[in-house]
N, C-alpha and C. Protein backbone atom coordinates (compact mmCIF):
# COMPACT_ATOMS: atom_id res chain seq x y z
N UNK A 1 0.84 -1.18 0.00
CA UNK A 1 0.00 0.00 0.00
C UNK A 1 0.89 1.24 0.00
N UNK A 2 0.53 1.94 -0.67
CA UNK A 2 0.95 3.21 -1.02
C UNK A 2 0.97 4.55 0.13
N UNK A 3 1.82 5.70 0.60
CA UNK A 3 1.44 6.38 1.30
C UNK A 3 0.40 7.12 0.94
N UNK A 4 0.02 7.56 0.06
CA UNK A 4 -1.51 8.40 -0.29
C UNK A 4 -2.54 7.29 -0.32
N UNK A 5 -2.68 5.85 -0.53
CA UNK A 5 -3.72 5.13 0.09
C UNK A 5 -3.97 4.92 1.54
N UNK A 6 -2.84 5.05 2.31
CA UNK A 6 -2.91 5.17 3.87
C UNK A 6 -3.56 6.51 4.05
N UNK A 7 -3.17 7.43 3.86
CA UNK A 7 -3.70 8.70 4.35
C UNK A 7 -5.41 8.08 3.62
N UNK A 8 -5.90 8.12 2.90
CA UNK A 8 -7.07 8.06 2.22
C UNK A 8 -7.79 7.30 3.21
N UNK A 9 -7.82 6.20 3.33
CA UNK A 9 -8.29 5.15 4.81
C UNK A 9 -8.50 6.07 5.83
N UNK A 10 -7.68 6.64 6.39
CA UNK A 10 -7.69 7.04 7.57
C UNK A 10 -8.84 8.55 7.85
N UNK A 11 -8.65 9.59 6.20
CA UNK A 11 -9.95 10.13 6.37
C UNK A 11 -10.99 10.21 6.29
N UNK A 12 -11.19 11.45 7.44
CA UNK A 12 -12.98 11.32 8.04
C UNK A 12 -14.03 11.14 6.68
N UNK A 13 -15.24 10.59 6.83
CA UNK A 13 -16.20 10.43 5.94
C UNK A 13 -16.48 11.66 5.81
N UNK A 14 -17.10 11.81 4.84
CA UNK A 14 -17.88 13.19 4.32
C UNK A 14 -19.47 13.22 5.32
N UNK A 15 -19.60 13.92 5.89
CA UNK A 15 -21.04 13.87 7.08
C UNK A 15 -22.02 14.25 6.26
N UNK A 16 -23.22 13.11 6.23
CA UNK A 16 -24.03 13.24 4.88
C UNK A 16 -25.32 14.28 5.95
N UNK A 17 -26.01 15.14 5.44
CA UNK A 17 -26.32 16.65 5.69
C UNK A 17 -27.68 15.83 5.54
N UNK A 18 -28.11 15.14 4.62
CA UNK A 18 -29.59 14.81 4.66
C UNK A 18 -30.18 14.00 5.23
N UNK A 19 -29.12 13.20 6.40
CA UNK A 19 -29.57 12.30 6.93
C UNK A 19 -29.83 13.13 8.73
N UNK A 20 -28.18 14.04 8.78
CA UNK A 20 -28.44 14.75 10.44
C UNK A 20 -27.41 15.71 10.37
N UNK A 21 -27.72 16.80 10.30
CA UNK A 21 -27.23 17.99 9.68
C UNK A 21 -26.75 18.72 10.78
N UNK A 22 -26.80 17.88 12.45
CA UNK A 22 -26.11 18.49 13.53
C UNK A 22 -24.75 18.03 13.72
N UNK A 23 -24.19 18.84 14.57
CA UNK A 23 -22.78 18.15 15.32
C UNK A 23 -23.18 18.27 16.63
N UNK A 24 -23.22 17.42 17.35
CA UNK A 24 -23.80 17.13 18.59
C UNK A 24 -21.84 17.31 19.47
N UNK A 25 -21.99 18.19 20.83
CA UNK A 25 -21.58 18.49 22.12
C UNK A 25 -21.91 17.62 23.12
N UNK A 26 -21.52 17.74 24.26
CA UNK A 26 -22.11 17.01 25.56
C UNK A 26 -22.83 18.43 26.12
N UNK A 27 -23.11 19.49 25.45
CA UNK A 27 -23.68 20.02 26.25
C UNK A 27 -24.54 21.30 25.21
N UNK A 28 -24.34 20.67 23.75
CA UNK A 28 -24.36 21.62 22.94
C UNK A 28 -24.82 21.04 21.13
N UNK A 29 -26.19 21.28 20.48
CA UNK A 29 -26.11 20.81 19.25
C UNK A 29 -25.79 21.83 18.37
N UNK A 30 -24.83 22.02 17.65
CA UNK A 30 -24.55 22.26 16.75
C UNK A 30 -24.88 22.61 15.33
N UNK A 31 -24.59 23.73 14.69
CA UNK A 31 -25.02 23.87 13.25
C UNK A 31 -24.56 24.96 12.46
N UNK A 32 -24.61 24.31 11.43
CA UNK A 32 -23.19 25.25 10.47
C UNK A 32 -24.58 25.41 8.87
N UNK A 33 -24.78 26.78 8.57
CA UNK A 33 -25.47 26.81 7.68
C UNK A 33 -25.11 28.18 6.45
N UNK A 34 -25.38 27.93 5.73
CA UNK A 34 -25.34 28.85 4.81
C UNK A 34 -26.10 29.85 4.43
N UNK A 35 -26.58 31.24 4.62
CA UNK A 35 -27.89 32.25 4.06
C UNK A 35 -28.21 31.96 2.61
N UNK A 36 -29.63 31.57 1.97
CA UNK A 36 -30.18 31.19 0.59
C UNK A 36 -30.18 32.67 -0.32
N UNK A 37 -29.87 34.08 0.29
CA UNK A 37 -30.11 35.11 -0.44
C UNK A 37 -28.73 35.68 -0.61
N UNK A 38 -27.58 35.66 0.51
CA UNK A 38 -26.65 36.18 0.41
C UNK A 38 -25.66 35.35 0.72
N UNK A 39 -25.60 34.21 0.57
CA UNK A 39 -24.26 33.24 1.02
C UNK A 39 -23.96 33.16 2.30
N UNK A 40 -23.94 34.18 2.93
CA UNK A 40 -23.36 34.38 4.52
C UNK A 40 -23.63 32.94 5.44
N UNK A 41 -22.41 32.04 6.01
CA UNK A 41 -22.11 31.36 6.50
C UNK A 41 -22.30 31.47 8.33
N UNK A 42 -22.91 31.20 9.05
CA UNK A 42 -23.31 30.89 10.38
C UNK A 42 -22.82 29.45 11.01
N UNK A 43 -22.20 30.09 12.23
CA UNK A 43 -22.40 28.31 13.10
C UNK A 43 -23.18 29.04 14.27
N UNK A 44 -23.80 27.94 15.28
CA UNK A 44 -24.63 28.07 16.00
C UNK A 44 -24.61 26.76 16.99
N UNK A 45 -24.72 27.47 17.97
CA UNK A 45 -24.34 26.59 19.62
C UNK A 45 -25.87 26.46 20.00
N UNK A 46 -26.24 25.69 19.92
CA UNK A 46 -27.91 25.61 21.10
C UNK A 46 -27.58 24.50 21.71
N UNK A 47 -27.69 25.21 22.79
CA UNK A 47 -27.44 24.58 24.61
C UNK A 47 -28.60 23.72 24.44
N UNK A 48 -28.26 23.01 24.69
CA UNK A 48 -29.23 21.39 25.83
C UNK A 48 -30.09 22.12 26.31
N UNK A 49 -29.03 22.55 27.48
CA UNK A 49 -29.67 22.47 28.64
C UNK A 49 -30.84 23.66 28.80
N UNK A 50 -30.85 24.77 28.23
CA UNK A 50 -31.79 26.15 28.03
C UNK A 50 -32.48 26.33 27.07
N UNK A 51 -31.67 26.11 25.62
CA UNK A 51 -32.35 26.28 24.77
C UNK A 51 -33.37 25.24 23.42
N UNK A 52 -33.16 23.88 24.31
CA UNK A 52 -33.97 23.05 23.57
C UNK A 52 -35.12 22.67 24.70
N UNK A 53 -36.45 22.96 23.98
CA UNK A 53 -37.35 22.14 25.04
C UNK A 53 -37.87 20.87 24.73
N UNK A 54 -38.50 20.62 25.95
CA UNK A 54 -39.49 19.01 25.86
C UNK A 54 -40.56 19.00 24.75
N UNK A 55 -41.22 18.24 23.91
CA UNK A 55 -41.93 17.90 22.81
C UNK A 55 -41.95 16.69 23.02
N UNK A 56 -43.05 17.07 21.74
CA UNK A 56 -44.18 15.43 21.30
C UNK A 56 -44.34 15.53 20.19
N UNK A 57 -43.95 14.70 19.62
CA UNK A 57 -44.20 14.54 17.95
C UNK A 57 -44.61 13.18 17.78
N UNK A 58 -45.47 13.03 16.64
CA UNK A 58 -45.78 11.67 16.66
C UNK A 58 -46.25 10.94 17.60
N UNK A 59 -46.33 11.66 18.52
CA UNK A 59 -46.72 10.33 20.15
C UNK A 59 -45.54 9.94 20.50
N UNK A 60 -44.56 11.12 20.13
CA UNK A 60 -43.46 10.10 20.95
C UNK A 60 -42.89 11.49 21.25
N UNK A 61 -42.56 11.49 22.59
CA UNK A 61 -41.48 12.51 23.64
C UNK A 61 -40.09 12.58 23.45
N UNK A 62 -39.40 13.94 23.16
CA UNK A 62 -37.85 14.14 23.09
C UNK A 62 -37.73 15.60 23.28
N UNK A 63 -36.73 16.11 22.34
CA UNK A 63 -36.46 17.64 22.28
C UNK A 63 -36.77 18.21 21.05
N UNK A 64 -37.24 19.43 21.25
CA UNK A 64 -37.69 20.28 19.95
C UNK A 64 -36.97 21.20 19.80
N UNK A 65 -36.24 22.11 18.51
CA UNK A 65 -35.20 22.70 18.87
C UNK A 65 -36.35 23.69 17.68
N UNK A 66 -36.26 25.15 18.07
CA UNK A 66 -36.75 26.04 16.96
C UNK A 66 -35.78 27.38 17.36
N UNK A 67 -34.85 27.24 16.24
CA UNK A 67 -33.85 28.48 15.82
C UNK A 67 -34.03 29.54 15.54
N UNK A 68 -34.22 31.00 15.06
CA UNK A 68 -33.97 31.68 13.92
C UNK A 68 -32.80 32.51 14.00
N UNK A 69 -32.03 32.43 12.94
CA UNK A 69 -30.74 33.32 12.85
C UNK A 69 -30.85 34.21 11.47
N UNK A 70 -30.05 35.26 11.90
CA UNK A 70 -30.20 36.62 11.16
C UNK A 70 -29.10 37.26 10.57
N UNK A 71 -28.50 37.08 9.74
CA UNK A 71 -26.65 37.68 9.47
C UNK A 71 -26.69 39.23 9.49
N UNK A 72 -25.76 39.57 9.30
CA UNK A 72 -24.84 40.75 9.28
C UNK A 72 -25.29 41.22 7.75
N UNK A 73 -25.12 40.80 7.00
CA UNK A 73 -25.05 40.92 5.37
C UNK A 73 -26.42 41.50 4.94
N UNK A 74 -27.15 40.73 5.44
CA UNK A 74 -28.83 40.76 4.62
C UNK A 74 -29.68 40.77 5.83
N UNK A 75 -30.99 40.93 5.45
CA UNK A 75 -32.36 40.74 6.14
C UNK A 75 -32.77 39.50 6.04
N UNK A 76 -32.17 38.55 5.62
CA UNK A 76 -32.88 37.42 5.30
C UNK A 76 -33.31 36.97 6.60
N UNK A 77 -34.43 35.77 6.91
CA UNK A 77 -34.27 35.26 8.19
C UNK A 77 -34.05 33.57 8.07
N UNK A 78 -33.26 33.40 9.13
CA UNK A 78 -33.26 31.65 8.50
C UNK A 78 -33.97 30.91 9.72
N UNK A 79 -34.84 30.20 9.40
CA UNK A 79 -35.28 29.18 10.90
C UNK A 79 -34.93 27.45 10.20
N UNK A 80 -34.90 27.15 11.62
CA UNK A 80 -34.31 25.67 11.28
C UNK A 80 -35.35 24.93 12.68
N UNK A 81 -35.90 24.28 12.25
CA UNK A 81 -36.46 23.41 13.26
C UNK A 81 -36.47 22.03 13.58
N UNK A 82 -36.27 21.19 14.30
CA UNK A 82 -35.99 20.35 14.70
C UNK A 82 -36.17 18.98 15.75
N UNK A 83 -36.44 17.91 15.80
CA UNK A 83 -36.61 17.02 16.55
C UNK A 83 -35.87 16.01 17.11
N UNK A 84 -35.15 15.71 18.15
CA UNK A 84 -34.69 14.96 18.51
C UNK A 84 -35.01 13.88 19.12
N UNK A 85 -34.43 12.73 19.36
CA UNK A 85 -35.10 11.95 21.09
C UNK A 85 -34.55 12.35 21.93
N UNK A 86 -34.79 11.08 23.06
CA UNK A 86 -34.58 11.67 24.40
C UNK A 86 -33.47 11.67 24.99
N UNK A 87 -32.35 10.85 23.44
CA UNK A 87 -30.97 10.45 23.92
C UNK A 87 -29.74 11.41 22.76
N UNK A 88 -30.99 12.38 21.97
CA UNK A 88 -30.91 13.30 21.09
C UNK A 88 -30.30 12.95 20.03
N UNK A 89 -30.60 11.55 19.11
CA UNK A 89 -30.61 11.76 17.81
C UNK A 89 -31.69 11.88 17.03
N UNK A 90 -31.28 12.34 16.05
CA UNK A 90 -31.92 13.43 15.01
C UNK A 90 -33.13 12.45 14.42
N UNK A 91 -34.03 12.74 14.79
CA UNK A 91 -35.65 12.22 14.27
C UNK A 91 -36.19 13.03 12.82
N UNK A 92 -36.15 14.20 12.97
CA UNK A 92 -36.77 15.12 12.15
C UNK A 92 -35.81 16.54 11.67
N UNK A 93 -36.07 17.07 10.75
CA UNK A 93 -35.67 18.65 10.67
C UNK A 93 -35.74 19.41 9.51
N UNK A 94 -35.97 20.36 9.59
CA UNK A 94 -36.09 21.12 8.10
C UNK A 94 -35.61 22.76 8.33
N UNK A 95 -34.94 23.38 7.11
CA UNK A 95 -34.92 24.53 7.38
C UNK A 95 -35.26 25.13 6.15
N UNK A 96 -35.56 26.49 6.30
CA UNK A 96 -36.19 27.35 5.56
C UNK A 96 -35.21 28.84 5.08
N UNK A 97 -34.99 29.37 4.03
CA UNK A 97 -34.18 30.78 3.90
C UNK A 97 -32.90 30.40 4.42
N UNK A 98 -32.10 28.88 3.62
CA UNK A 98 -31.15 28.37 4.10
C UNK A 98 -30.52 27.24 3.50
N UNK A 99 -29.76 26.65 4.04
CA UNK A 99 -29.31 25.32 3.62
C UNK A 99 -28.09 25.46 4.77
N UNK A 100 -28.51 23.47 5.11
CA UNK A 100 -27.15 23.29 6.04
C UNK A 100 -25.68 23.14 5.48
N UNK A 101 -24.51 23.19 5.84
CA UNK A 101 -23.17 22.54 4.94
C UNK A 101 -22.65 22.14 6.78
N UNK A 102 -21.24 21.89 5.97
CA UNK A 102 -20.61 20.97 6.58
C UNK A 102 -19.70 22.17 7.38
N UNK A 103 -19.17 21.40 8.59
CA UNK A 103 -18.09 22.22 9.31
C UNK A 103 -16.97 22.38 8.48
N UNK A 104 -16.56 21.36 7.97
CA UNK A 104 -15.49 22.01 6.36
C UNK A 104 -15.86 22.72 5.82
N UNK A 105 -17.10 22.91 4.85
CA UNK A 105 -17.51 24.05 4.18
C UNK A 105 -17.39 25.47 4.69
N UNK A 106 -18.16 25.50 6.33
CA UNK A 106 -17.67 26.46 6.69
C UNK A 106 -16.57 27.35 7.55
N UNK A 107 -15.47 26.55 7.52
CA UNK A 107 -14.13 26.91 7.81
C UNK A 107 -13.76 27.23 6.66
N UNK A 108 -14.11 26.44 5.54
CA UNK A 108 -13.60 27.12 4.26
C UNK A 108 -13.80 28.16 3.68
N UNK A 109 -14.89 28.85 3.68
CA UNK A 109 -15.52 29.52 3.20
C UNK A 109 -15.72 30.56 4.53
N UNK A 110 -15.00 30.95 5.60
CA UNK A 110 -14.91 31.70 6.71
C UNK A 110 -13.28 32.22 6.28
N UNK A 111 -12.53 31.44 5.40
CA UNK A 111 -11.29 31.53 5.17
C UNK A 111 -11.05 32.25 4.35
N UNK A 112 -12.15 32.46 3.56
CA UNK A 112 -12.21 33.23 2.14
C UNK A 112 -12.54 34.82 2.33
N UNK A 113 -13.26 34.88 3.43
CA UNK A 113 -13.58 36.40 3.90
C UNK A 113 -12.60 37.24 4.35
C-alpha cells in the first residue's frame, strides 16, 4: 500500500447533511449553515440544557429545537427546526431561507472572507 492510500483510509467520511445535519456536544447541538439570499455562513451553539425544550411529535417525547438566525449581510431570516429523542438523535428537521453545509464548508468559506 501506497502512502496516499494510507492517508485516504484514515480520512474522516464526508457527514451526509440529509440524513443529520447536527454536530452534537455534551452540552451543545450544533449547526453550520449557509444564508439562501446572500451566502453568509453561520455556526450556531444551542445549549441542551436552556435552549432546547421538551416535545411530542408523533406520540413520541424528546427535544424540539426552533432556531432563527439573522446575518450581518442581509435581512434574510433563517429558521431551522428540529426534533430529537430523548438520547438526542436526530428524528426530524427542516430549514427554511437556508441550507445546512458541513463544518469544512464552513471553515472554508470563513477563510475566504
Amino acid at each position: 500500500m501506497k502512502g496516499g492510500e494510507v492517508m485516504s483510509f484514515f480520512r474522516r467520511k464526508k457527514k451526509d447533511l440529509s440524513k443529520d445535519p447536527f454536530y452534537m456536544t455534551s452540552k451543545a447541538v450544533v449547526m453550520y449553515v449557509r444564508c439562501s439570499k446572500c451566502g453568509e455562513v453561520f455556526r450556531s451553539h444551542v445549549y441542551k440544557g436552556s435552549e432546547i425544550a421538551l416535545g411530542y411529535k408523533d406520540g413520541k417525547s424528546g427535544y424540539e429545537l426552533r432556531k432563527e438566525l439573522i446575518g450581518a449581510n442581509c435581512p434574510n431570516k433563517i429558521e431551522v427546526n428540529a426534533f430529537f429523542s430523548n438520547s438526542f438523535k436526530t428524528l426530524s428537521f427542516d430549514i427554511k431561507g437556508g441550507e445546512f453545509i458541513t463544518e469544512e464548508e464552513y471553515y472554508r468559506e470563513k477563510g475566504k472572507r
